[in-house]
C-alpha atoms as a PDB file:
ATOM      1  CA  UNK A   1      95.473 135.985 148.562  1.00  0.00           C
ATOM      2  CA  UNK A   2      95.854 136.806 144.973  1.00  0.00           C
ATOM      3  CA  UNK A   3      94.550 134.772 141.907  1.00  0.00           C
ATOM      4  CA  UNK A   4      97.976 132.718 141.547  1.00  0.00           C
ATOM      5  CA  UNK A   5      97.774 131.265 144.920  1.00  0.00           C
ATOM      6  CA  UNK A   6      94.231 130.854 144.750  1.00  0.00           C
ATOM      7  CA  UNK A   7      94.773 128.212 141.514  1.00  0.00           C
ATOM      8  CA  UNK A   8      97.682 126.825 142.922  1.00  0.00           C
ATOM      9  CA  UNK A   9      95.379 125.858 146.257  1.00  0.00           C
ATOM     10  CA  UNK A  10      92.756 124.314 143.964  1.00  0.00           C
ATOM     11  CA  UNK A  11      95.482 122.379 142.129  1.00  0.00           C
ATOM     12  CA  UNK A  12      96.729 121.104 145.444  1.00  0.00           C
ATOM     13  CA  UNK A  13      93.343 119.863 146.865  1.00  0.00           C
ATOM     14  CA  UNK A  14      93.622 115.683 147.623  1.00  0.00           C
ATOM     15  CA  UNK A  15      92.479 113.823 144.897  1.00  0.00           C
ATOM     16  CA  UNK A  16      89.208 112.095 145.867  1.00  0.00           C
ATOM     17  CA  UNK A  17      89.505 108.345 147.183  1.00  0.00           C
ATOM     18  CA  UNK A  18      89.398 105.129 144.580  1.00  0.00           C
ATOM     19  CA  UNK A  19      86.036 102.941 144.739  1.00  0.00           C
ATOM     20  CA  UNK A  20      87.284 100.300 146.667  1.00  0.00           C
ATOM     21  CA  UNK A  21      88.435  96.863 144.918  1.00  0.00           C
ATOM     22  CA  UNK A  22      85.292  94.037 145.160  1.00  0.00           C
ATOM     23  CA  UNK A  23      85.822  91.497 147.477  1.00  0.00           C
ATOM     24  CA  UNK A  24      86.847  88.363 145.600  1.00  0.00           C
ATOM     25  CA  UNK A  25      83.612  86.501 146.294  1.00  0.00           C
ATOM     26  CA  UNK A  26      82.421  89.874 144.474  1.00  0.00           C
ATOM     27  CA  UNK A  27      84.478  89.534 141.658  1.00  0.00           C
ATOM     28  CA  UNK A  28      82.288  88.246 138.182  1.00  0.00           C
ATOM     29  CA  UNK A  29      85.852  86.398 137.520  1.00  0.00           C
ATOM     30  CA  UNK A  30      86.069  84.470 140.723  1.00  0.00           C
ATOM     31  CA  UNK A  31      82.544  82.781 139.375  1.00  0.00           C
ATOM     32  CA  UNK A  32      83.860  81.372 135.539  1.00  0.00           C
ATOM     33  CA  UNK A  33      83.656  77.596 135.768  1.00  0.00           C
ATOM     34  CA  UNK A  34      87.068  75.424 134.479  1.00  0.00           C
ATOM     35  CA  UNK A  35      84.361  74.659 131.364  1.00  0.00           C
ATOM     36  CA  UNK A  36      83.145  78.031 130.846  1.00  0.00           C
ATOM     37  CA  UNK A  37      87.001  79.300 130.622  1.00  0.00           C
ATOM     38  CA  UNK A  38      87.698  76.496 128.497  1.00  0.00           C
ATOM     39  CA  UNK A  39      84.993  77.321 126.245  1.00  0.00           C
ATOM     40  CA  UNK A  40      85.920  80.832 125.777  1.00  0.00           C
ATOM     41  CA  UNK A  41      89.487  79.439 124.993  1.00  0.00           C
ATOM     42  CA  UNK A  42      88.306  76.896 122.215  1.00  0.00           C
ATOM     43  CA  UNK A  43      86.613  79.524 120.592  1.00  0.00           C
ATOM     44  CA  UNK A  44      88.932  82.390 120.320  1.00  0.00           C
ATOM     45  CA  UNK A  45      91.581  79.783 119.800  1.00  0.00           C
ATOM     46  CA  UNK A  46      90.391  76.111 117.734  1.00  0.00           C
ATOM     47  CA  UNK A  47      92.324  73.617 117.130  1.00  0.00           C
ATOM     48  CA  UNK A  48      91.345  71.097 114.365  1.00  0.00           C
ATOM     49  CA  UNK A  49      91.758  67.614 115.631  1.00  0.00           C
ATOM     50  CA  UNK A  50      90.569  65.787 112.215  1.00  0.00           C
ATOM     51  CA  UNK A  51      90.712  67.187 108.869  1.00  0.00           C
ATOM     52  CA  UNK A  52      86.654  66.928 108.827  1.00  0.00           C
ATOM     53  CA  UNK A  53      86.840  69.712 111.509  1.00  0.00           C
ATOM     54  CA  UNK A  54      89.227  71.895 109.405  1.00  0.00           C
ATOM     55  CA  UNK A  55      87.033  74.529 107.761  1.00  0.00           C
ATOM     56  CA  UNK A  56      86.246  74.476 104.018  1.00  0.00           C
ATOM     57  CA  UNK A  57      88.608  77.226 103.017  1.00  0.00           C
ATOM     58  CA  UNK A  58      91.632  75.513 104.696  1.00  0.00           C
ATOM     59  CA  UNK A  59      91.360  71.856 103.983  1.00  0.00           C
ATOM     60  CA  UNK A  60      92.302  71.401 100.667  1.00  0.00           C
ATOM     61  CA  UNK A  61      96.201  72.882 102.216  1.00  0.00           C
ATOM     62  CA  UNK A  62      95.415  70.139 104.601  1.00  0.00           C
ATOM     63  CA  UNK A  63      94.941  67.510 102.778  1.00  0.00           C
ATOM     64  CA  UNK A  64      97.486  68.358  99.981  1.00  0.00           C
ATOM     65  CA  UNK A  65      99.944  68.683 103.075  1.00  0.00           C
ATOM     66  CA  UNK A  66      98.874  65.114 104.050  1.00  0.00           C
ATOM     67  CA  UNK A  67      99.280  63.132 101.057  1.00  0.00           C
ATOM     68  CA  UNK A  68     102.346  64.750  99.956  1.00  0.00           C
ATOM     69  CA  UNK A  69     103.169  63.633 103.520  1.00  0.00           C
ATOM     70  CA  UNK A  70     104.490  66.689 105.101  1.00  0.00           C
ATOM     71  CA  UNK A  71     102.183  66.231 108.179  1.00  0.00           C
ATOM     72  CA  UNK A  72     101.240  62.925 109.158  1.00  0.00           C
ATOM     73  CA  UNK A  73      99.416  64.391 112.076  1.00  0.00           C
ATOM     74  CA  UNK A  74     100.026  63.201 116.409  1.00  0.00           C
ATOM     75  CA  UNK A  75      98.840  59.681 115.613  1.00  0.00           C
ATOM     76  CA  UNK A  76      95.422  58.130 114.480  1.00  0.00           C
ATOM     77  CA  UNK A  77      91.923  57.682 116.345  1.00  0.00           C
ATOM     78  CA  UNK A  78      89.214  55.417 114.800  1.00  0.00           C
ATOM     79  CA  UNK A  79      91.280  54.726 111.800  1.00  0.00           C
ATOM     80  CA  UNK A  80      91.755  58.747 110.892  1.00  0.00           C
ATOM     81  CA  UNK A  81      94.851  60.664 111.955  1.00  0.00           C
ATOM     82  CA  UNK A  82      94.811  63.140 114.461  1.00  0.00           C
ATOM     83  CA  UNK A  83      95.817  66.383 113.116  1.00  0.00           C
ATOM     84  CA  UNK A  84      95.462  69.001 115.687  1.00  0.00           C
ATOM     85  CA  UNK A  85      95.815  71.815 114.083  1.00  0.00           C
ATOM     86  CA  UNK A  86      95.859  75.594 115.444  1.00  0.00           C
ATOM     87  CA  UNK A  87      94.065  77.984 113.805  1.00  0.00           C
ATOM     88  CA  UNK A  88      97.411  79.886 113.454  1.00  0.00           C
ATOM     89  CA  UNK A  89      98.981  76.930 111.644  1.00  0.00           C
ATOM     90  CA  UNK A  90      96.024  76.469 109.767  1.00  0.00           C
ATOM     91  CA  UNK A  91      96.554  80.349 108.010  1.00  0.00           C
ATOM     92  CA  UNK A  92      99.961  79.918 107.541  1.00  0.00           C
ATOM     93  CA  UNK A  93      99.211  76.749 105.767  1.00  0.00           C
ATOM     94  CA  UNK A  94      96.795  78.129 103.194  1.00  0.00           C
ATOM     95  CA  UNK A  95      99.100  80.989 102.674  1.00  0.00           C
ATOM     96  CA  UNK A  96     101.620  78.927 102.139  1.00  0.00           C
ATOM     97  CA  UNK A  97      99.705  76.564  99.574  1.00  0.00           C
ATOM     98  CA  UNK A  98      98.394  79.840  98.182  1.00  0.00           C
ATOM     99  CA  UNK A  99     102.322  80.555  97.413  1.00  0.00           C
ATOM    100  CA  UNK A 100     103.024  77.455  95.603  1.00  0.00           C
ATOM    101  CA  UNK A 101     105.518  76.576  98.146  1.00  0.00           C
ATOM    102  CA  UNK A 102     103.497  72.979  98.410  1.00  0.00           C
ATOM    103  CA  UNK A 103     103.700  72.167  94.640  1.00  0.00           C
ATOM    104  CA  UNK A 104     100.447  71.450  92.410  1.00  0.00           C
END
């Protein structure tokens, strides 16, 4: 058999079986708790139910947004209003306020 057909044999040989899958009880994902997966939610995505909870670098845009009233938040707990803000909104916000698009 020449060299050709000795490379083309090697390229033909079966590709060596996948590991198989874990069983599900296996599975590290199968094992998260509701409040573990909720955890890693809050954190990779907060939301800012008070403007106390709003960090330092966004709450002056909060609270200019509030008294110029254009947010007057989902309601009011305790006395305070409920904001419940994303962290997205909370950028866009600042950026905004940053912009002058909220006035002095």
């Amino acid at each position: 058999m020449g060299e050709f057909a000795n490379t083309v044999n090697k390229q033909l040989e079966p590709v060596p079986t996948p590991t198989p899958t874990p069983k599900p009880e296996e599975d590290y994902l199968t094992a998260m708790t509701k409040d573990e997966f909720n955890a890693i939610l809050d954190a990779r995505f907060p939301v800012y139910k008070f403007i106390e909870n709003v960090p330092e670098w966004g709450r002056d845009s909060v609270q200019k947004c509030l008294d110029k009233g254009f947010m007057v938040g989902t309601g009011t707990e305790n006395g305070k209003a409920v904001l419940n803000i994303s962290a997205d909104l909370l950028r866009t916000m600042v950026l905004n306020d940053r912009a002058g698009i909220y006035g002095k």
